[in-house]
Protein backbone atom coordinates (compact mmCIF):
# COMPACT_ATOMS: atom_id res chain seq x y z
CA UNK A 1 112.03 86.62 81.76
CA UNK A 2 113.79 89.61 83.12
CA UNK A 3 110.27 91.34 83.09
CA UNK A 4 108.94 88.67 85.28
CA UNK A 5 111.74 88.89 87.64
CA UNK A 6 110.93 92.52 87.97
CA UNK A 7 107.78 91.99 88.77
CA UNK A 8 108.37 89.57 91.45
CA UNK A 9 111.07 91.71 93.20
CA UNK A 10 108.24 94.53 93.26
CA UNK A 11 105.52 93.09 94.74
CA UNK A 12 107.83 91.28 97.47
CA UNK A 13 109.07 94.85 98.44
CA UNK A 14 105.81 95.82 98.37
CA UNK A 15 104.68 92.65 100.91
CA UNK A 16 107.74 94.31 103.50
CA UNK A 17 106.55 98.34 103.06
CA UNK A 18 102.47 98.39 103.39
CA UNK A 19 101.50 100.97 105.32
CA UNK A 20 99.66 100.26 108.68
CA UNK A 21 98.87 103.46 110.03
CA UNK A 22 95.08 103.19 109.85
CA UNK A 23 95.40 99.57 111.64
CA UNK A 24 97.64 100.82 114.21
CA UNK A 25 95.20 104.01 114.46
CA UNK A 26 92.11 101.71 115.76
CA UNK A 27 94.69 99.77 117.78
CA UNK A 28 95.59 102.75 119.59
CA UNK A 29 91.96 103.27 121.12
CA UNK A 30 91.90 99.69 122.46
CA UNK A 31 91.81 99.02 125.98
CA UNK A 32 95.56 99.02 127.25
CA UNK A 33 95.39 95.71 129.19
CA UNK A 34 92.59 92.72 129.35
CA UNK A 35 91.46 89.98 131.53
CA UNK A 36 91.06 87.22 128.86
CA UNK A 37 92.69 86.58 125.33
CA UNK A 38 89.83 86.15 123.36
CA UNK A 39 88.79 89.63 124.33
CA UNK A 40 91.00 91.31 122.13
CA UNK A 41 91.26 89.02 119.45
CA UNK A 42 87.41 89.72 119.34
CA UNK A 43 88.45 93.00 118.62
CA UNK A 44 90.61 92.63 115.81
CA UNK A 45 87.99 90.28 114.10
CA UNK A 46 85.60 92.72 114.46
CA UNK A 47 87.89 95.70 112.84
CA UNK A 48 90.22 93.61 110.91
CA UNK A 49 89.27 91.17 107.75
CA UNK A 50 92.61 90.44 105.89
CA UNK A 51 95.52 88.37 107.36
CA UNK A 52 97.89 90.93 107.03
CA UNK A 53 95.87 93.85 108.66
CA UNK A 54 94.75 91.26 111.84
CA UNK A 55 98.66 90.48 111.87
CA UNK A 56 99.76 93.85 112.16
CA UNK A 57 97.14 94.82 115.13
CA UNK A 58 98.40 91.76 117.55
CA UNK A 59 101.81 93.13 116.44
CA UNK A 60 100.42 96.61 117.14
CA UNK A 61 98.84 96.01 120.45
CA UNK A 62 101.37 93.99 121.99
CA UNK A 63 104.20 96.12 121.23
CA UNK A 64 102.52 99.50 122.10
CA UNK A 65 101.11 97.87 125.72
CA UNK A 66 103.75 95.59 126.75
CA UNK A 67 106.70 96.35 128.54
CA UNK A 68 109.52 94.35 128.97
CA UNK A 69 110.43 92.47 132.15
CA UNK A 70 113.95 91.09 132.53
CA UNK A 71 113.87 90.70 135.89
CA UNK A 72 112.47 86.97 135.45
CA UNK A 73 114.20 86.31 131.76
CA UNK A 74 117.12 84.50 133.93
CA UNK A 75 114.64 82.50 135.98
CA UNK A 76 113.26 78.26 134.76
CA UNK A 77 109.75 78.02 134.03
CA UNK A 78 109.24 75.03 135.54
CA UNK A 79 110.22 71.42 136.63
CA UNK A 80 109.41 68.06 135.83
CA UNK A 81 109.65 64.14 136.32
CA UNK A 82 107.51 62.57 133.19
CA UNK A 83 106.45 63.88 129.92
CA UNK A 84 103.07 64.43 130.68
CA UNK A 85 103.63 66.70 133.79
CA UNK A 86 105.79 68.44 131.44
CA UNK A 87 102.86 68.80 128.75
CA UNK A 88 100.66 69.98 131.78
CA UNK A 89 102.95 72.24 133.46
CA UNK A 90 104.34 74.56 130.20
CA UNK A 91 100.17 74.72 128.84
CA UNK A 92 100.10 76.14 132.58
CA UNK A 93 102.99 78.36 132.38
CA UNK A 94 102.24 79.65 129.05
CA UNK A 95 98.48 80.44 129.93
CA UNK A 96 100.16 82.24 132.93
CA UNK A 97 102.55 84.46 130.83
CA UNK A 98 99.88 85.11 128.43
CA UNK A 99 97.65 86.42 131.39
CA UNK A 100 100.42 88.44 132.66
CA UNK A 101 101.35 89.93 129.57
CA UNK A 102 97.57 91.31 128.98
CA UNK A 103 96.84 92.38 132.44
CA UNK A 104 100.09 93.52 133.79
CA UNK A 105 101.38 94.34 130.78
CA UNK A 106 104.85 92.72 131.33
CA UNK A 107 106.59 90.14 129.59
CA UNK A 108 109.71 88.12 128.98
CA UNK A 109 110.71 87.74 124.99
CA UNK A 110 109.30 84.31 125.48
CA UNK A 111 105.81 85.95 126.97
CA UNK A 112 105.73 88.65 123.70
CA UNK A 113 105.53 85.65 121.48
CA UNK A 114 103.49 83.23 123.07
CA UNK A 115 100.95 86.19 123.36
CA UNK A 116 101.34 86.34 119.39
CA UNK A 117 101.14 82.91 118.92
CA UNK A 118 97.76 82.72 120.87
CA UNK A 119 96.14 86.08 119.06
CA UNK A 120 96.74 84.53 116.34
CA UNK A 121 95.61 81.31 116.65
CA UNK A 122 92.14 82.90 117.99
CA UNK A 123 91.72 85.24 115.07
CA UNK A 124 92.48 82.43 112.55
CA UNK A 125 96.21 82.65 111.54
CA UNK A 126 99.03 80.53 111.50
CA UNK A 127 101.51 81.13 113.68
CA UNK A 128 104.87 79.61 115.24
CA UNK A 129 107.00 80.56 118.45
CA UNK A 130 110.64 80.45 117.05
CA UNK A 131 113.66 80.72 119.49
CA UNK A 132 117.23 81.61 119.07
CA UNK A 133 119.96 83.89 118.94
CA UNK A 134 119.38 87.91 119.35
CA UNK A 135 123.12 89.45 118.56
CA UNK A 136 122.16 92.71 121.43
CA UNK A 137 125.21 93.96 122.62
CA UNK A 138 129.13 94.23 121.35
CA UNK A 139 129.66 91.38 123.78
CA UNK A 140 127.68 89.29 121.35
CA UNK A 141 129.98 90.55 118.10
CA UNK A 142 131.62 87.49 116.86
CA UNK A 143 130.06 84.87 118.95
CA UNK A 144 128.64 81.81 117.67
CA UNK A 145 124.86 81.53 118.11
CA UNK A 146 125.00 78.22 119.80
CA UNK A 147 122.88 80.00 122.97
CA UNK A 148 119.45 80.59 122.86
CA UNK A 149 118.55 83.89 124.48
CA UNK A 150 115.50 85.68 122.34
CA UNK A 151 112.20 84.27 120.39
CA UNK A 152 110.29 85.90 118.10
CA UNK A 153 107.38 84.64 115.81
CA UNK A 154 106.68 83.44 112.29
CA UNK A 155 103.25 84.17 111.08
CA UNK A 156 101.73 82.73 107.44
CA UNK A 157 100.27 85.32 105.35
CA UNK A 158 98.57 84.47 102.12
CA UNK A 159 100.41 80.70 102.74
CA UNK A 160 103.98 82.54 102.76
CA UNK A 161 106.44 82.98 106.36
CA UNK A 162 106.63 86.67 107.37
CA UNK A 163 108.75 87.55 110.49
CA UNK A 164 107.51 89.46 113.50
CA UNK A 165 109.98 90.21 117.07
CA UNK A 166 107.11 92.08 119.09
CA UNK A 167 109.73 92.25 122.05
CA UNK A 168 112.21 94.61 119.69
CA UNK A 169 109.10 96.24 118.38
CA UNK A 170 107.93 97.58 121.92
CA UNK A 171 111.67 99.68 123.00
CA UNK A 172 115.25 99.05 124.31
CA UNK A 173 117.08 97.81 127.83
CA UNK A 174 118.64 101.47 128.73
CA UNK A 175 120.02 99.71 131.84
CA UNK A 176 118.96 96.97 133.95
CA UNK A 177 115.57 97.09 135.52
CA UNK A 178 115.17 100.15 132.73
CA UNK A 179 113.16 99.57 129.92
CA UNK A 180 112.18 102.53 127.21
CA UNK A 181 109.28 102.43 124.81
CA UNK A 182 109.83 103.08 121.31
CA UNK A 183 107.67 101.52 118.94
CA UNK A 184 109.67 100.03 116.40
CA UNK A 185 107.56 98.60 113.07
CA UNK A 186 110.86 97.61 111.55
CA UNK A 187 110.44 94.56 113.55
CA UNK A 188 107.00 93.30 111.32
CA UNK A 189 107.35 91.15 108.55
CA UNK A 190 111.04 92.47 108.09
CA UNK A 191 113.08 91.11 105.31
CA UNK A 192 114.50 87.52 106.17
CA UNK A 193 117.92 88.91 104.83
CA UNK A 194 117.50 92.10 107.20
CA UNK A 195 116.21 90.07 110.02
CA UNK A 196 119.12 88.16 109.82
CA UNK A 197 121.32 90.96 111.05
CA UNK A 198 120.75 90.33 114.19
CA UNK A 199 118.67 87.31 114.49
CA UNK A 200 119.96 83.29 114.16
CA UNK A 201 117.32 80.67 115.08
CA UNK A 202 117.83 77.04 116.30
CA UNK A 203 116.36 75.51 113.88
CA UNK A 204 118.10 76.73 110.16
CA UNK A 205 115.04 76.55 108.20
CA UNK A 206 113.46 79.44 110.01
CA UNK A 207 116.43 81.68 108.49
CA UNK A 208 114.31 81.39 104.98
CA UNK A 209 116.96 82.61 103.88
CA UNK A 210 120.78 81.22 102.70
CA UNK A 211 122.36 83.19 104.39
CA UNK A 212 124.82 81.36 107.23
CA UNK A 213 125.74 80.47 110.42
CA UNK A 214 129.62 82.01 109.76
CA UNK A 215 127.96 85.48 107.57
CA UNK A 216 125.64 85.69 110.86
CA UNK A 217 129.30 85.38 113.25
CA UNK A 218 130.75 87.82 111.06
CA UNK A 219 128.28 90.60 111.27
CA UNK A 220 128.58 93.89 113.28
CA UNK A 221 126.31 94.75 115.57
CA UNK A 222 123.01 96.39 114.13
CA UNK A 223 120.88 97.93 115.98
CA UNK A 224 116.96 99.18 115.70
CA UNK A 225 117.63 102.11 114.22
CA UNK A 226 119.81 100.48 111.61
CA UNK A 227 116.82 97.81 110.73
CA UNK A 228 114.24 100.61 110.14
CA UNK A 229 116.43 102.75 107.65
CA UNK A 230 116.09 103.31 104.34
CA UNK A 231 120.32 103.80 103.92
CA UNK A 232 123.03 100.92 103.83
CA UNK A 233 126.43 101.28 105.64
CA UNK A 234 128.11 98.83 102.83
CA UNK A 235 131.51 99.05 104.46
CA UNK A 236 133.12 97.97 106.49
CA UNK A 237 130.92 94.76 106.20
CA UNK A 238 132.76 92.42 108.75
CA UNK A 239 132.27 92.83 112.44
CA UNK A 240 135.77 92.93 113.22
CA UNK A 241 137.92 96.19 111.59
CA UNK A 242 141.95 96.10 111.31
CA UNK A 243 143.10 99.72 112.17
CA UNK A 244 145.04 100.80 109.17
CA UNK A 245 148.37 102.56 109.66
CA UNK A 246 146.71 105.93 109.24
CA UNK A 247 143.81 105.31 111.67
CA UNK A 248 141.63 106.32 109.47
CA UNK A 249 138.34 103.87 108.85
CA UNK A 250 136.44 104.28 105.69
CA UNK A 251 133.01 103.82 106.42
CA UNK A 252 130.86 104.04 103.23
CA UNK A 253 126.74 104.52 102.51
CA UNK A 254 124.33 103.55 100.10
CA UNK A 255 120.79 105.74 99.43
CA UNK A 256 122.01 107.73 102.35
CA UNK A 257 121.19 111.61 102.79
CA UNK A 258 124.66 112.96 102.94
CA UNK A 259 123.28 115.89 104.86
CA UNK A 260 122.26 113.37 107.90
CA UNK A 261 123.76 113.86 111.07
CA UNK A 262 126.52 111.56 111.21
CA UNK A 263 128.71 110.74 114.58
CA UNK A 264 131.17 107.69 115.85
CA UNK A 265 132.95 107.48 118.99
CA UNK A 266 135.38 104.46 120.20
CA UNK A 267 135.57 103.55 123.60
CA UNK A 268 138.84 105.10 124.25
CA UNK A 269 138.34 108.31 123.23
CA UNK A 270 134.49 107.94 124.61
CA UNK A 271 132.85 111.23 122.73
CA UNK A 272 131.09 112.04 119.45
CA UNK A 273 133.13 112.93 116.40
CA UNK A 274 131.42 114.39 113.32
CA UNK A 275 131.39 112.24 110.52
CA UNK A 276 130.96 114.68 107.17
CA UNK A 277 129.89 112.19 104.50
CA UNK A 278 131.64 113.01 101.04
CA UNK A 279 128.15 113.81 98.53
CA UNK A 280 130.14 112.08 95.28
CA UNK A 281 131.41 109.18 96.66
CA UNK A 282 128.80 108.20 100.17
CA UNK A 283 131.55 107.84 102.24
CA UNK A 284 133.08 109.38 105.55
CA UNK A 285 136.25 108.68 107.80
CA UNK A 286 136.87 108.04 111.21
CA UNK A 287 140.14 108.63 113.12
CA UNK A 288 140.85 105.93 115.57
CA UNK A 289 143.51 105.20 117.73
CA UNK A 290 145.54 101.90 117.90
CA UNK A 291 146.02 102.01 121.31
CA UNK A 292 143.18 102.31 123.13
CA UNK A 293 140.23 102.14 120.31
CA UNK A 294 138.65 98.80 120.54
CA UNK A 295 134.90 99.39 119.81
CA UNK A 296 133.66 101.97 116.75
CA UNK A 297 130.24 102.94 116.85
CA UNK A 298 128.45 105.02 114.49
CA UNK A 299 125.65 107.05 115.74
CA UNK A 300 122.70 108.87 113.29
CA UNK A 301 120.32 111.31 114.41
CA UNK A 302 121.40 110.61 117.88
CA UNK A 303 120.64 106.74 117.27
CA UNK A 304 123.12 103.80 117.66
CA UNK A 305 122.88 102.12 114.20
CA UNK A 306 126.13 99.75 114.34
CA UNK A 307 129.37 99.04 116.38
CA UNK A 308 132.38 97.33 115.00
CA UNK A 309 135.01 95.47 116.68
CA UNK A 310 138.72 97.67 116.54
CA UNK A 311 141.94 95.52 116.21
């Protein structure tokens, strides 16, 4: 039995870590924009045989060509007065963002994955638009995910759910209006427990996982960076930190380097401390102050990777 369980637990790893270089290689020599869907999912028929390989180039494509646009992520898509201008009016709209997505190369969260949704269906794959609750900023630390404000995309390879955010895969909001590319695989068929760091859908069974809705309210703030390492910050666990009489916050690793280049800073004292991680026992301190430390962030390799609440 316990040979068996082995087994299983190494060839799902194996499902999350396949390399894709040599798909996102011939995805890289694509055209960067197109007048018509089905021209690039001709494309990735023609290059591209298995599911996972044609999943990974939409994934590819779309998150190495599209850009984000929240200048029209606050705006409605559209009215209506009966259920079948409704049915008319979002096929329209979602032909439109598709369009504007592959020719403009700009999209909404909700344009990234009805782009995926419709590469996929055209190549042959199963594919849903799911939409729900992206935890993106401390303001979002400790808030119930009762709003919806991101979707992503499930996608059925080999008749199992894999995840796939092509949004979070393309870059980062460095400001308003100010959008920076960085290509982020961690974001394709991630781990349902890892997606669920920052990710809560409306519907619960899209979790696929058991984790819930008070572990998701409870979580810090994880970032990119944090999703696509190999390490584990195992403590503190909970989003919200009581500052111990001493100030000092033990913040411990797992299958960390402890030669990385550690840093935290708190909003009151706003600059970067060193963080020297201890080689026997993975973990580091941070010095905080009571009085005017509310936020601790750590910071690796010049990265955000988490940010904790301070009380």
């Amino acid at each position: 039995m316990k040979k068996i369980t082995l087994l299983f637990l190494l060839l799902s790893a194996a499902v999350y870590s396949q390399d894709f270089s040599t798909v996102d290689a011939t995805v890289s020599s694509y055209p960067h924009s197109f007048t018509d869907v089905n021209q690039l999912a001709q494309l990735i028929k023609k290059d591209f045989t298995s599911e996972n390989d044609k999943a990974r180039a939409i994934f590819s494509w779309i998150a190495q060509n599209v850009q984000f646009d929240d200048v029209q992520s606050g705006k409605a898509a559209f009215t209506y007065k009966t259920e079948q201008e409704r049915v008319q009016k979002e096929k329209k709209y979602k032909a439109e963002i598709v369009t504007k997505a592959l020719k403009d190369n700009k999209a909404t969260s909700r344009g990234y994955t009805e782009l995926f949704e419709k590469l996929c269906n055209e190549v042959g794959l199963e594919c849903v638009s799911i939409v729900g609750f992206l935890k993106a900023s401390p303001q979002d630390i400790g808030k119930s995910p009762v709003t919806v404000n991101h979707s992503w995309n499930a996608v059925k390879i080999k008749g199992e759910w894999r995840f796939a955010d092509a949004t979070l895969g393309a870059g980062i909001m460095v400001g308003p209006g100010q959008f920076r590319a960085n290509f982020n695989d961690s974001y394709f068929f991630t781990a349902p427990d890892k997606f669920f760091l920052n990710h809560y859908p409306n519907d619960e069974k899209w979790l696929l996982t058991k984790k819930t809705k008070e572990e998701f309210i409870n979580l810090p703030l994880y970032y990119g960076e944090y999703i696509k390492a190999d390490y584990t910050i195992t403590e503190p666990s909970a989003a919200v930190v009581t500052i111990p009489s001493d100030g000092e916050i033990i913040i411990k690793f797992k299958d960390a380097n402890p030669y990385m280049a550690v840093y935290y800073f708190t909003d009151g004292a706003n600059k970067l401390e060193y963080l020297e991680i201890d080689a026997n026992t993975m973990t580091a301190k941070a010095k905080v102050n009571k009085e005017t430390d509310h936020y601790l962030n750590i910071v690796i390799d010049q990265q955000f990777v988490v940010t904790y609440i301070l009380k």
